[in-house]
Protein backbone atom coordinates (compact mmCIF):
# COMPACT_ATOMS: atom_id res chain seq x y z
CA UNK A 1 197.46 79.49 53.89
CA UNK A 2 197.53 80.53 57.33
CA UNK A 3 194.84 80.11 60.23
CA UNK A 4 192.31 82.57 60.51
CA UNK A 5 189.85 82.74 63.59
CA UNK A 6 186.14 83.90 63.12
CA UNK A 7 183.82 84.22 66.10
CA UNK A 8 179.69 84.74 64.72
CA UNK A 9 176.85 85.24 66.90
CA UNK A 10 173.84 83.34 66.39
CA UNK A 11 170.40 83.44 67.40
CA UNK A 12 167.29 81.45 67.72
CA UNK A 13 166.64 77.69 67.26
CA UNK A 14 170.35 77.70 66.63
CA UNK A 15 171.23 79.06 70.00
CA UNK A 16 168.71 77.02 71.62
CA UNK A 17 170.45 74.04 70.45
CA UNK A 18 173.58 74.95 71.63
CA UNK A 19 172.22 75.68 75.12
CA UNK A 20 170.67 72.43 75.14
CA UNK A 21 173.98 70.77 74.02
CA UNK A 22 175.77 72.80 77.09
CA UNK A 23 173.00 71.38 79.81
CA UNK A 24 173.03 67.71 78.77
CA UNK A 25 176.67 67.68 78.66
CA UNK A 26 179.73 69.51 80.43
CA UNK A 27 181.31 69.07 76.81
CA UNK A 28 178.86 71.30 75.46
CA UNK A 29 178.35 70.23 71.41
CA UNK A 30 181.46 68.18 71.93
CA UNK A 31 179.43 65.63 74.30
CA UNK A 32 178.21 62.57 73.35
CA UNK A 33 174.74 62.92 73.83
CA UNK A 34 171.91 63.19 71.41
CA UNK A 35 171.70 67.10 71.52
CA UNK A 36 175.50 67.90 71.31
CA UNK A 37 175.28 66.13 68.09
CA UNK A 38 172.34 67.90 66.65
CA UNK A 39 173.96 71.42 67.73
CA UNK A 40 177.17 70.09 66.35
CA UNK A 41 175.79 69.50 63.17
CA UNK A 42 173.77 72.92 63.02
CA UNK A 43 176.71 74.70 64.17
CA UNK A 44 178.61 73.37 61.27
CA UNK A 45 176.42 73.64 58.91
CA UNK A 46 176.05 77.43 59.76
CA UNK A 47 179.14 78.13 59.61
CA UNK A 48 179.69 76.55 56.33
CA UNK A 49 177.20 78.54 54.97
CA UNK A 50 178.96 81.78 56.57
CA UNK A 51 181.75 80.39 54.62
CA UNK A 52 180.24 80.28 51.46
CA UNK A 53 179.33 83.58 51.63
CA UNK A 54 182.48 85.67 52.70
CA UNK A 55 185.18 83.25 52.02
CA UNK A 56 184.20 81.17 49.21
CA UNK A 57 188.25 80.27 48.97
CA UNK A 58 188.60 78.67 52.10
CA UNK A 59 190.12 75.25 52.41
CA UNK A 60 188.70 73.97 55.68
CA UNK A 61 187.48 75.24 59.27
CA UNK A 62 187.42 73.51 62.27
CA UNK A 63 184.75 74.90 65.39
CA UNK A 64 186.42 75.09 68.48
CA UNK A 65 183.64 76.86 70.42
CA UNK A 66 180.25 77.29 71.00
CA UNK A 67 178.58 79.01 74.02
CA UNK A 68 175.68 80.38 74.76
CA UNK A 69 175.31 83.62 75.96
CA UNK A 70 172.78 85.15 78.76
CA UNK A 71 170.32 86.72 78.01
CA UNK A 72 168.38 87.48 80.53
CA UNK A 73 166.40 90.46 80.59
CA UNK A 74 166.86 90.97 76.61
CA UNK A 75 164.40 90.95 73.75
CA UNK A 76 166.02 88.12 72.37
CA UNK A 77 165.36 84.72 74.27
CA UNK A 78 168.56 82.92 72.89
CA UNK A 79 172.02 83.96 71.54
CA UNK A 80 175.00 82.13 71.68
CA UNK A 81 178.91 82.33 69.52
CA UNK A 82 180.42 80.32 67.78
CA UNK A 83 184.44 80.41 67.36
CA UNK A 84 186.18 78.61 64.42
CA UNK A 85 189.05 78.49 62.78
CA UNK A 86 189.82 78.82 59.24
CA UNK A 87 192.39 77.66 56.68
């Protein structure tokens, strides 16, 4: 099965987490800290629920990103991506 790569935009408590994640650590979720793991875990389990819905046939994924995006000025107080890859 080849590698696939799936970026999906999140928002709210989510997002928040992963901003959190990216100032206690330069690592961002991949830190060692208290909040990278908790936006670790989120972001995984997020995007093994995206998986359940529109690739129920997948064998694994792996995240390789999360960021947070800016926005400042926007309705929305937090967004951020995350970027995986599939297999």
């Amino acid at each position: 099965m080849e590698k696939e790569i799936k970026t999906i935009t999140v928002t709210g408590l989510l997002a928040y987490d992963i901003e959190r994640a990216e100032r206690a650590s330069f690592y961002g979720i991949f830190g060692n800290l208290p909040e990278c793991w908790k936006a670790r875990a989120n972001c995984a389990e997020r995007v093994r629920l995206f998986m359940e819905l529109y690739k129920p046939d997948y064998n694994s994924f792996c995240i390789t990103k999360a960021k947070s995006v800016d926005t400042t000025g926007e309705k929305i107080p937090y967004k951020a991506t995350i970027t995986f890859e599939i297999e």
